[in-house]
Protein backbone atom coordinates (compact mmCIF):
# COMPACT_ATOMS: atom_id res chain seq x y z
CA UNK A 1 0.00 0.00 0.00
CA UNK A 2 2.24 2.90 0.84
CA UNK A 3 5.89 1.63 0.29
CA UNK A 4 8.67 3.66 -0.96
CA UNK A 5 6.93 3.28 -4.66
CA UNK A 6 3.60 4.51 -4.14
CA UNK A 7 5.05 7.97 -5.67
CA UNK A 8 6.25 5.84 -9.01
CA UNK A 9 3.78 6.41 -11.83
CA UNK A 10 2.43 3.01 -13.24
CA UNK A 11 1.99 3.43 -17.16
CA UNK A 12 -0.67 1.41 -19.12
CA UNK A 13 -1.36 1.48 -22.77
CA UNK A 14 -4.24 0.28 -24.41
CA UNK A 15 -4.85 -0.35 -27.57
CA UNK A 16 -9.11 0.37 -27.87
CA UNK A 17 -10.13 -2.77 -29.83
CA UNK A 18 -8.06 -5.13 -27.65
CA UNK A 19 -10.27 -8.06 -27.26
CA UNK A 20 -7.92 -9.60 -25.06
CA UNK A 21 -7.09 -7.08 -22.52
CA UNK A 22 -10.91 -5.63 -22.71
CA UNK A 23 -11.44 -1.71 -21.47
CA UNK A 24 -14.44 -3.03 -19.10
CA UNK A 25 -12.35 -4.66 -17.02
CA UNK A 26 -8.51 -3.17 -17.34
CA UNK A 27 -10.38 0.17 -16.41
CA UNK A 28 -11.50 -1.33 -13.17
CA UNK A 29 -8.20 -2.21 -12.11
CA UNK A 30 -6.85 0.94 -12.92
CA UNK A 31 -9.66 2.71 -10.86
CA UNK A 32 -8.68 0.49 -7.92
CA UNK A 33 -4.55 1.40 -8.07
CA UNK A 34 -6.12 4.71 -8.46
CA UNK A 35 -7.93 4.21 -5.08
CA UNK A 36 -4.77 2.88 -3.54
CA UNK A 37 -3.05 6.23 -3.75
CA UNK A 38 -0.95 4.93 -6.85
CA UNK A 39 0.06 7.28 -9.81
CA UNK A 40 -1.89 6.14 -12.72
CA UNK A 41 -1.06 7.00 -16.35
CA UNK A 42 -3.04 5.75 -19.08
CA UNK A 43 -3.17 5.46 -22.56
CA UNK A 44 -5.53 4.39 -25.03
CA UNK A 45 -4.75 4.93 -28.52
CA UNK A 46 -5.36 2.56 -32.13
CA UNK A 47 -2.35 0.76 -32.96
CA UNK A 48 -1.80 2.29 -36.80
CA UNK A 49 -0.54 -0.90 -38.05
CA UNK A 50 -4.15 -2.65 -36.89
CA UNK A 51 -2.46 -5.38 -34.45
CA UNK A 52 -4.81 -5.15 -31.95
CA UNK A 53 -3.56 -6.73 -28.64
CA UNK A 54 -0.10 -7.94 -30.55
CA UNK A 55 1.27 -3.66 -31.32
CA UNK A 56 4.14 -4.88 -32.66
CA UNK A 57 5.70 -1.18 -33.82
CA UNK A 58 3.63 1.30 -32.11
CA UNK A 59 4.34 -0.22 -28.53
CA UNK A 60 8.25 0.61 -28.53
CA UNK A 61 6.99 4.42 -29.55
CA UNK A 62 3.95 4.73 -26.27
CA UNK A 63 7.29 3.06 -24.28
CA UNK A 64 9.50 5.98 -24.99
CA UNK A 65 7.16 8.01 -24.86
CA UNK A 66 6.25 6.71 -21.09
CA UNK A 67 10.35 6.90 -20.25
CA UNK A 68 10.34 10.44 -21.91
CA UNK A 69 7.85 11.32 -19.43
CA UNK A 70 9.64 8.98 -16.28
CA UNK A 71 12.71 10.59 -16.77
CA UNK A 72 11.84 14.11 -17.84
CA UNK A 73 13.53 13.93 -20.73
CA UNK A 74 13.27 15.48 -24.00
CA UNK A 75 15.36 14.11 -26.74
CA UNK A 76 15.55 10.09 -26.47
CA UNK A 77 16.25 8.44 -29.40
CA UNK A 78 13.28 6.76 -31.41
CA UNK A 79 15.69 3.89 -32.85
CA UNK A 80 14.76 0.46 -31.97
């Protein structure tokens, strides 16, 4: 509950046709960390390449993006 991390931002990306990882239910989770006092960051975007659940490209791109934002940083590469 309120270790050292409860100040670390938890980052979630969703892609909004996932049939696997289904909104209904990841959203309820997310409410619940929420509850907990954690840091919730979320994300739901279409995966341009129309993956669905398996992102393939776009997830390395919302993962910088997430570090960008962990680390305050404004120039990290976007190389693979």
């Amino acid at each position: 509950g309120d270790g050292a991390q409860i100040g670390s931002p938890l980052h979630f990306f969703h892609e909004p046709e996932d049939r696997i990882m289904r909104w209904e239910w990841v959203s309820k989770g997310e409410r619940r960390l929420r509850d907990a006092g954690h840091k919730v960051r979320s994300r739901r975007l279409p995966d341009p390449e129309n993956h669905g659940h398996f992102v393939e490209g776009v997830e390395g791109a919302w993962i910088r993006t997430a570090l960008r934002s962990i680390c305050n940083v404004s120039d990290v590469s976007t190389s693979a």
